[in-house]
C-alpha atoms as a PDB file:
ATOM      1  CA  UNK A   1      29.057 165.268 -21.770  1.00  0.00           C
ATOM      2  CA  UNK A   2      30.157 167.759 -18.686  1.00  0.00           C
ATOM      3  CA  UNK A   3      32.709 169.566 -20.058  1.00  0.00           C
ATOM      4  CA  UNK A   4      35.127 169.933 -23.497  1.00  0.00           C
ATOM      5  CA  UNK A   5      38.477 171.614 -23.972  1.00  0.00           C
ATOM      6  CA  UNK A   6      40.306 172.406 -26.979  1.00  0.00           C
ATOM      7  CA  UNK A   7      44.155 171.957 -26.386  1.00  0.00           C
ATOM      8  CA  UNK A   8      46.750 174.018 -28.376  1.00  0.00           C
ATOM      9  CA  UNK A   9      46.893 171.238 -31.122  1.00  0.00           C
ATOM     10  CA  UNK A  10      43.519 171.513 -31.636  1.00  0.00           C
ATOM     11  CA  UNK A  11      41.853 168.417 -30.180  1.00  0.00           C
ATOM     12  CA  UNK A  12      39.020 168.321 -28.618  1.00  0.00           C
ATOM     13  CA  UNK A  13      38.851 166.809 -24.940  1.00  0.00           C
ATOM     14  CA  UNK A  14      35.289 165.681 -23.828  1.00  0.00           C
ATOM     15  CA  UNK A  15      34.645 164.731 -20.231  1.00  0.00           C
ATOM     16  CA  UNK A  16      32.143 162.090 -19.938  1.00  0.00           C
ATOM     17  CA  UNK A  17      30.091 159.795 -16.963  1.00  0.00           C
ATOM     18  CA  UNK A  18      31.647 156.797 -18.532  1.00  0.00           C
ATOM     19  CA  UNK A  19      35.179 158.377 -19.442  1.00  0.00           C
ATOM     20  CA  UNK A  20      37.421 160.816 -20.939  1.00  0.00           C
ATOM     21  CA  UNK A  21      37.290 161.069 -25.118  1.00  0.00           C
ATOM     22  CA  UNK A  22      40.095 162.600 -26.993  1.00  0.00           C
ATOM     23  CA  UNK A  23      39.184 163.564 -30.758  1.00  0.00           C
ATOM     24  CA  UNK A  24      41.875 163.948 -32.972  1.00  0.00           C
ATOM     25  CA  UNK A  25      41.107 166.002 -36.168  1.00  0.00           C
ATOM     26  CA  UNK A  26      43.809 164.947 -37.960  1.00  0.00           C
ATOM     27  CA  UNK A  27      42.774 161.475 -37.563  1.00  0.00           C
ATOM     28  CA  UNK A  28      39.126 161.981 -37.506  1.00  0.00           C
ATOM     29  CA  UNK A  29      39.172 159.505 -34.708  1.00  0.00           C
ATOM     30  CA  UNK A  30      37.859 159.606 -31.190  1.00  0.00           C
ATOM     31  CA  UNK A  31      40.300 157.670 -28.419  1.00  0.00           C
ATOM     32  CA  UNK A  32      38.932 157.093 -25.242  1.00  0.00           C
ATOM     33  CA  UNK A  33      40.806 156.788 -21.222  1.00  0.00           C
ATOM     34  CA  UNK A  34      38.852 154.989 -18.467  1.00  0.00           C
ATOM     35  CA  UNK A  35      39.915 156.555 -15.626  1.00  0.00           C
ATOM     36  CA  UNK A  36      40.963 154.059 -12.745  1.00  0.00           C
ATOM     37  CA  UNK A  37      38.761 155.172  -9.663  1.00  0.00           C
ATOM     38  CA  UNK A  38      35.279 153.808 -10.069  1.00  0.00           C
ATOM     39  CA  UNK A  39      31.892 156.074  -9.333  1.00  0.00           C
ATOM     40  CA  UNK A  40      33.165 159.147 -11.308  1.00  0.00           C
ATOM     41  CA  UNK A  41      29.876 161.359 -11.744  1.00  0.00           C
ATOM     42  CA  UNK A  42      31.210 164.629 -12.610  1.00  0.00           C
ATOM     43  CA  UNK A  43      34.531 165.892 -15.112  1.00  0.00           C
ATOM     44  CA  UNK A  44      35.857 168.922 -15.275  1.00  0.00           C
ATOM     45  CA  UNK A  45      38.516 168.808 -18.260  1.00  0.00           C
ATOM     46  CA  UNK A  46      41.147 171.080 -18.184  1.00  0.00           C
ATOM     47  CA  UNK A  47      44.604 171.392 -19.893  1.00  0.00           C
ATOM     48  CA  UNK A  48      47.060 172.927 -17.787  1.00  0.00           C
ATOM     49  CA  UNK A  49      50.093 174.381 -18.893  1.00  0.00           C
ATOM     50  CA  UNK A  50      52.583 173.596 -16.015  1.00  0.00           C
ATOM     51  CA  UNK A  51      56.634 173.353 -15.912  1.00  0.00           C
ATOM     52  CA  UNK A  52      58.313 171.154 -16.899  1.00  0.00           C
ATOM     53  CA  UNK A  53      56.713 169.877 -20.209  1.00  0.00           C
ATOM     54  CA  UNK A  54      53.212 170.777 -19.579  1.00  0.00           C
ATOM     55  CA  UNK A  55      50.541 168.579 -17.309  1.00  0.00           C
ATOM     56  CA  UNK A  56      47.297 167.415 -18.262  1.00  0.00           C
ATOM     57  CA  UNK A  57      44.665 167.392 -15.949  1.00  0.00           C
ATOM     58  CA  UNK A  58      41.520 166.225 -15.043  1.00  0.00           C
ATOM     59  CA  UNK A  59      39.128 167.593 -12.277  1.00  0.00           C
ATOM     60  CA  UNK A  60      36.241 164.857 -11.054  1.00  0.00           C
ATOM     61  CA  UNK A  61      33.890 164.253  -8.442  1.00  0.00           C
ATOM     62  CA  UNK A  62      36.328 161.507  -6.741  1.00  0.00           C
ATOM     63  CA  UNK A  63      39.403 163.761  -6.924  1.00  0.00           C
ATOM     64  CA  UNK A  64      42.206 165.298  -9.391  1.00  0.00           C
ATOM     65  CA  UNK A  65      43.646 163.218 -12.013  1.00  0.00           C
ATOM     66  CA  UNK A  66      46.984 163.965 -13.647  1.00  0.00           C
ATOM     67  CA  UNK A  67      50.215 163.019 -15.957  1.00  0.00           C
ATOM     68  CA  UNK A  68      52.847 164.816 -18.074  1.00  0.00           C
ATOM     69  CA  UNK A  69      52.189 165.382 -21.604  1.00  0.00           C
ATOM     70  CA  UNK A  70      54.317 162.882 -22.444  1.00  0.00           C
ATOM     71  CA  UNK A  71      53.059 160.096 -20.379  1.00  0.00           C
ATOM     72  CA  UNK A  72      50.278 157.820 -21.304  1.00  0.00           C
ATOM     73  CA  UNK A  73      48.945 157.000 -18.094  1.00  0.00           C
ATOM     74  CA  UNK A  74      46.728 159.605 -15.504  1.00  0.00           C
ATOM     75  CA  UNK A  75      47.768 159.456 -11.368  1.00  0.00           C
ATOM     76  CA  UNK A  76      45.142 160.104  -9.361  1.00  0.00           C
ATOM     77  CA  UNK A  77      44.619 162.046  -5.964  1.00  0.00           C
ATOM     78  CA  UNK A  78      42.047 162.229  -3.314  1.00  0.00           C
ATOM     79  CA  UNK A  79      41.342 165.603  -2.332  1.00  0.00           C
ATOM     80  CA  UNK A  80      40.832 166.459   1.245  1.00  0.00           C
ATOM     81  CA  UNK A  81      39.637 169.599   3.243  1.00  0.00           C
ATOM     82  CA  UNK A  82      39.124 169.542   6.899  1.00  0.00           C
ATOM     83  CA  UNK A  83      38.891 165.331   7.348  1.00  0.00           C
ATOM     84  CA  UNK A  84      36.034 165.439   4.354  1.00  0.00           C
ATOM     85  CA  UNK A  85      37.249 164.156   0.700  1.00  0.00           C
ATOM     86  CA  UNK A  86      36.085 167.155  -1.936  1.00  0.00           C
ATOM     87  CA  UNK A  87      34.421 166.824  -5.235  1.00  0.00           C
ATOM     88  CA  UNK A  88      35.943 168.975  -8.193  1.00  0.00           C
ATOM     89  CA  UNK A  89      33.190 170.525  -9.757  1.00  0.00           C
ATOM     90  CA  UNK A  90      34.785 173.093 -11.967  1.00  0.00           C
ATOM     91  CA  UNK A  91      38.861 173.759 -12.811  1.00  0.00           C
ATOM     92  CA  UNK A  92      39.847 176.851 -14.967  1.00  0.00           C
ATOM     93  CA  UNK A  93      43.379 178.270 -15.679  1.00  0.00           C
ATOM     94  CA  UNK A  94      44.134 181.873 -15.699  1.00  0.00           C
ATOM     95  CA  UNK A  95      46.099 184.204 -18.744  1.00  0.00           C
ATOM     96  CA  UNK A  96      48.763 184.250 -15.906  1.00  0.00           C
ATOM     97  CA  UNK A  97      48.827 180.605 -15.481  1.00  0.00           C
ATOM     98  CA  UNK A  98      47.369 180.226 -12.095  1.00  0.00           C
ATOM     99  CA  UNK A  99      45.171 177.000 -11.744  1.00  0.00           C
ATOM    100  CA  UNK A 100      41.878 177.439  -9.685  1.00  0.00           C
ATOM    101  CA  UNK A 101      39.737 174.474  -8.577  1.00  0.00           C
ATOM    102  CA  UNK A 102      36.135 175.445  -7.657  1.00  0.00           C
ATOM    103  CA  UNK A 103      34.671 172.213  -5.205  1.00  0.00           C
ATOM    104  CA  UNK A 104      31.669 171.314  -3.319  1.00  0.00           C
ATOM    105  CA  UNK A 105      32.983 173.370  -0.382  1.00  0.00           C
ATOM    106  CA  UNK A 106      34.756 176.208  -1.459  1.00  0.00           C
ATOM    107  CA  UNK A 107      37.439 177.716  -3.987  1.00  0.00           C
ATOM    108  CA  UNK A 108      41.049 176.797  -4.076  1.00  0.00           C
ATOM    109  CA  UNK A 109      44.140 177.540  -5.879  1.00  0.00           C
ATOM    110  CA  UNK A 110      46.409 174.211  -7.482  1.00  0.00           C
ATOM    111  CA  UNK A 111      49.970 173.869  -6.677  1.00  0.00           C
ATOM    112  CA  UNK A 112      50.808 172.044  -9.497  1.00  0.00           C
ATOM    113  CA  UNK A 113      54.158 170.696  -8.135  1.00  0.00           C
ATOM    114  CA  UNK A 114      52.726 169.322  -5.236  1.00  0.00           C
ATOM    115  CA  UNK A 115      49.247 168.976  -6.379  1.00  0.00           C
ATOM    116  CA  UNK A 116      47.840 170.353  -3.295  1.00  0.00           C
ATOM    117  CA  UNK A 117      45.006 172.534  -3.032  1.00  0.00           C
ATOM    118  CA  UNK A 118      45.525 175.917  -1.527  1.00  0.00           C
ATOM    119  CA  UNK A 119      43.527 177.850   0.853  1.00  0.00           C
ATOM    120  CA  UNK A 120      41.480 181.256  -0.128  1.00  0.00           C
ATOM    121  CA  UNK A 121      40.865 184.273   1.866  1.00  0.00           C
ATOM    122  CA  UNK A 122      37.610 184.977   2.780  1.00  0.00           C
ATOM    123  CA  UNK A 123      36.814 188.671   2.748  1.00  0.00           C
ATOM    124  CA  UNK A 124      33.180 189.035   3.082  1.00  0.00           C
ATOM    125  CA  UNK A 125      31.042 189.038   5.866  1.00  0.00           C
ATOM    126  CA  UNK A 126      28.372 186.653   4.574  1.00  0.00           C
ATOM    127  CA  UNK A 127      25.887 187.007   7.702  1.00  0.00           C
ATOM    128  CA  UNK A 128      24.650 190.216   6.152  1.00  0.00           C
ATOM    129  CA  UNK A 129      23.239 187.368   3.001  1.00  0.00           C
ATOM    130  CA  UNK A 130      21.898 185.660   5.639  1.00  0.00           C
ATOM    131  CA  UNK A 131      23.953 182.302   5.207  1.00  0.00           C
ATOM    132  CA  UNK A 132      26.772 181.854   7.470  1.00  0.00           C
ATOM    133  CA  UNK A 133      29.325 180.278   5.072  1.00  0.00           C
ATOM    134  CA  UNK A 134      29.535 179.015   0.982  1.00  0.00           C
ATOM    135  CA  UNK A 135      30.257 175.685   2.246  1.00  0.00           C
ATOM    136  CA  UNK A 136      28.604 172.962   1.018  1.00  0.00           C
ATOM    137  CA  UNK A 137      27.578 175.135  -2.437  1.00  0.00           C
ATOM    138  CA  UNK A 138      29.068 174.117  -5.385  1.00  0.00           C
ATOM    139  CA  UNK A 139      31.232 176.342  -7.515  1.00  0.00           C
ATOM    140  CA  UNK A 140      29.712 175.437 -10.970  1.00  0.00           C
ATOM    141  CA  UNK A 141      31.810 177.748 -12.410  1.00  0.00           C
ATOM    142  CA  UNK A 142      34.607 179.932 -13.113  1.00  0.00           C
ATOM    143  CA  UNK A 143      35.773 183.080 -15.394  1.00  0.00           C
ATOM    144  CA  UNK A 144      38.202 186.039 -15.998  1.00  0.00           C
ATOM    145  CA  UNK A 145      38.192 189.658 -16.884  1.00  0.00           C
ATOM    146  CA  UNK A 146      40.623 192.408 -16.363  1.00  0.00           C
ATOM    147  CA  UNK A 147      39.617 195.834 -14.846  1.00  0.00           C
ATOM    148  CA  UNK A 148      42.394 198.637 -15.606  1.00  0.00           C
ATOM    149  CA  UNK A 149      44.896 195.664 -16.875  1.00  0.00           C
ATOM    150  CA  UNK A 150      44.513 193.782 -13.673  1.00  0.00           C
ATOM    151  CA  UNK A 151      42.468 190.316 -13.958  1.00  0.00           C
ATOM    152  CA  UNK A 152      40.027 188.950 -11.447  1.00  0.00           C
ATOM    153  CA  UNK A 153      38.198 186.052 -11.865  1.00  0.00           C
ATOM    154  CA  UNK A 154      34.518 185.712 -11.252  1.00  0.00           C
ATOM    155  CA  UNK A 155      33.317 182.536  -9.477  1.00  0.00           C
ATOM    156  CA  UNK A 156      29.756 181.276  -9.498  1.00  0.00           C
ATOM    157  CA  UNK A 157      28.546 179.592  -6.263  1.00  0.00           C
ATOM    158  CA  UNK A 158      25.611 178.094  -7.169  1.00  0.00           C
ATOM    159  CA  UNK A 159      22.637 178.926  -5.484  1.00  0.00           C
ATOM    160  CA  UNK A 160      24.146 181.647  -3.409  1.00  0.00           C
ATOM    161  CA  UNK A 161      25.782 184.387  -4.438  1.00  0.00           C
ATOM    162  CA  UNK A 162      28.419 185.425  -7.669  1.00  0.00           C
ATOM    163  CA  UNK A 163      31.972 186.226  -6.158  1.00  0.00           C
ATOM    164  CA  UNK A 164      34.947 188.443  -7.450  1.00  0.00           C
ATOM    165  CA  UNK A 165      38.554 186.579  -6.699  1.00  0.00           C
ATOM    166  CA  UNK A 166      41.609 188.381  -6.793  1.00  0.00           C
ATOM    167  CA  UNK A 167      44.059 185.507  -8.229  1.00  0.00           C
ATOM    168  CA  UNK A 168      46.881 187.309  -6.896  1.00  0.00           C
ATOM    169  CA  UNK A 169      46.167 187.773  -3.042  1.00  0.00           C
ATOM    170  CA  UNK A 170      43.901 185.085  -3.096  1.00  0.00           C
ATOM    171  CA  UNK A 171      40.911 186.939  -1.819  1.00  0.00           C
ATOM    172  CA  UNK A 172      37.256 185.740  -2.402  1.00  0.00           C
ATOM    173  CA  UNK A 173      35.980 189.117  -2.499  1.00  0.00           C
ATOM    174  CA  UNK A 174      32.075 190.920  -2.503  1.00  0.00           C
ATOM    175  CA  UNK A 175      29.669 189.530  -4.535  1.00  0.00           C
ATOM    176  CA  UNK A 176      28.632 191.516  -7.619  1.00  0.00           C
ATOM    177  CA  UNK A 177      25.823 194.336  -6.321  1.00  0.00           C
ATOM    178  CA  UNK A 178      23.593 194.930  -9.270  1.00  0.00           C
ATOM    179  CA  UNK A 179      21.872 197.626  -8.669  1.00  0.00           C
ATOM    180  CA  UNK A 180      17.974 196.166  -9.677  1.00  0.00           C
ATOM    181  CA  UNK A 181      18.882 193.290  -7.810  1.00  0.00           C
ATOM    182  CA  UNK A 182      17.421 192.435  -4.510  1.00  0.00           C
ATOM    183  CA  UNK A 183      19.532 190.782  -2.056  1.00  0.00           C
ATOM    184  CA  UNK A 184      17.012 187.774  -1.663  1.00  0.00           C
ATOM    185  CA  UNK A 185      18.277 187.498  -5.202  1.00  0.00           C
ATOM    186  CA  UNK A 186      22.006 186.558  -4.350  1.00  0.00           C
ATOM    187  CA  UNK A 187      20.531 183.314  -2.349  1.00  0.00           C
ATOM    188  CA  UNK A 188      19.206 182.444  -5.840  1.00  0.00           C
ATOM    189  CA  UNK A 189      21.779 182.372  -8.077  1.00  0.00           C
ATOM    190  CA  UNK A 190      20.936 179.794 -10.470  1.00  0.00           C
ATOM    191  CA  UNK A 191      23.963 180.965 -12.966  1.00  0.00           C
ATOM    192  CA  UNK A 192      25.381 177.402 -14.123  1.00  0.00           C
ATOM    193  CA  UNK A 193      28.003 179.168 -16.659  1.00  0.00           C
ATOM    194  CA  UNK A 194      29.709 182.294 -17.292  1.00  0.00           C
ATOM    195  CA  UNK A 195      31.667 183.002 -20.085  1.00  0.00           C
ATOM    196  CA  UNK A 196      33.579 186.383 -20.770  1.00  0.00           C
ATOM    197  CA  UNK A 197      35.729 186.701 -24.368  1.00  0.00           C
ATOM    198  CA  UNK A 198      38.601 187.888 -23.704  1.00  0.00           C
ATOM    199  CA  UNK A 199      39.308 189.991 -27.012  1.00  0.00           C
ATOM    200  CA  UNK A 200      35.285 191.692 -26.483  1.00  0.00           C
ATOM    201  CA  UNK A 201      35.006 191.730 -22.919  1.00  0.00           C
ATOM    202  CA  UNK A 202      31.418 190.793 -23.882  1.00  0.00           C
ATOM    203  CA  UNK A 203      30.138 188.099 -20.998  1.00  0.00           C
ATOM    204  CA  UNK A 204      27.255 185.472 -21.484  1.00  0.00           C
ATOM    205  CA  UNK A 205      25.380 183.678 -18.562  1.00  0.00           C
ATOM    206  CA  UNK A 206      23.962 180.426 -19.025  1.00  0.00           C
ATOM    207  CA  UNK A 207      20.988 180.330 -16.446  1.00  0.00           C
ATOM    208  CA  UNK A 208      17.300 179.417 -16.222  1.00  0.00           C
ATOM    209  CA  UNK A 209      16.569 182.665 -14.670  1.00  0.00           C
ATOM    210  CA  UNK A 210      16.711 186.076 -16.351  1.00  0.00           C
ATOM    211  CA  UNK A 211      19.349 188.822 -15.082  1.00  0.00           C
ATOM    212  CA  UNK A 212      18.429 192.168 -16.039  1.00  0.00           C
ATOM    213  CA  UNK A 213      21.751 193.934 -15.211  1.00  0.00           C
END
């Protein structure tokens, strides 16, 4: 399993190598969809609340799959950045309904009437980490928190650095600087989940290394 979701009736999406599972608790049964493009490796499930009716949608290694809540039947799109198809590694929708799609190149925002990725702003100098660009990192994951009512998001590029987004201007801003932390320490970033509650603020890190801060 690579990813579940729990939708707003309470089922339980699971994102599998060999397809996507849908339990049904009110049924106690599991269905299953094989998605049509062959070689998927990775799923990101995600639910996506989008006008008009509400979208469901699926984030994979080949590419974004999609349909209205009403349809059976997932579409399926190739994403592309600069000539090179992308794998979707991680999808997560914000309180304000913004959809952002974390890839093997960078971070982008989802028009969800087009269902086109959009472009990022870049706001850091990333010479100074000694690493000219997060391309070709994975974004393994992606959160939210609010600082004086306003939310960010906080994106993990894996084995580089921890990023703070602001969803509204689209800016990939400075990494986190934690103050015990070397900067030999941002190249290692071996974070593979971050999870903030909303209601707590309270965040937990799934990683194999220890963060003191």
């Amino acid at each position: 399993m690579n990813a579940i979701y729990k939708d707003e009736f309470n089922r339980m999406w699971i994102a599998t190598m060999s397809g996507l599972y849908l339990y049904d608790p009110t049924q106690n049964q599991f269905d299953i969809t094989y998605l049509s493009v062959p070689k998927i490796q990775y799923l990101a499930i995600f639910m996506a609340s989008a006008p008009p009716g509400g979208i469901d949608i699926v984030a994979g290694d080949c590419g974004l799959f999609y349909k209205d809540k009403s349809s059976s039947n997932f579409l399926f799109k190739e994403m592309i950045y600069k000539t090179c198809p992308l794998q979707l590694t991680e999808i997560f929708q914000t309180s304000e309904n913004k959809i952002f799609v974390g890839t093997n190149k960078t971070l982008f925002e989802l028009d969800t009437l087009s269902m086109s990725l959009l472009k990022m702003n870049r706001l850091v100098s990333y010479e100074s980490f000694e690493f000219f660009s997060i391309y070709a990192s994975t974004i393994n994951s992606i959160t939210e928190f609010r600082n004086s009512g306003k939310p960010y998001l906080i994106a993990s590029i894996y084995g580089h650095l921890v990023a703070i987004v602001d969803p509204d201007k689209k800016n990939v801003g400075l990494p986190f600087k934690f103050q015990s932390i070397l900067k030999n320490d941002y190249l290692d970033n071996l974070i593979r989940k971050i999870y903030i509650d909303s209601k707590t603020g309270f965040g937990y890190v799934a990683s194999p290394k220890v963060y003191n801060n």
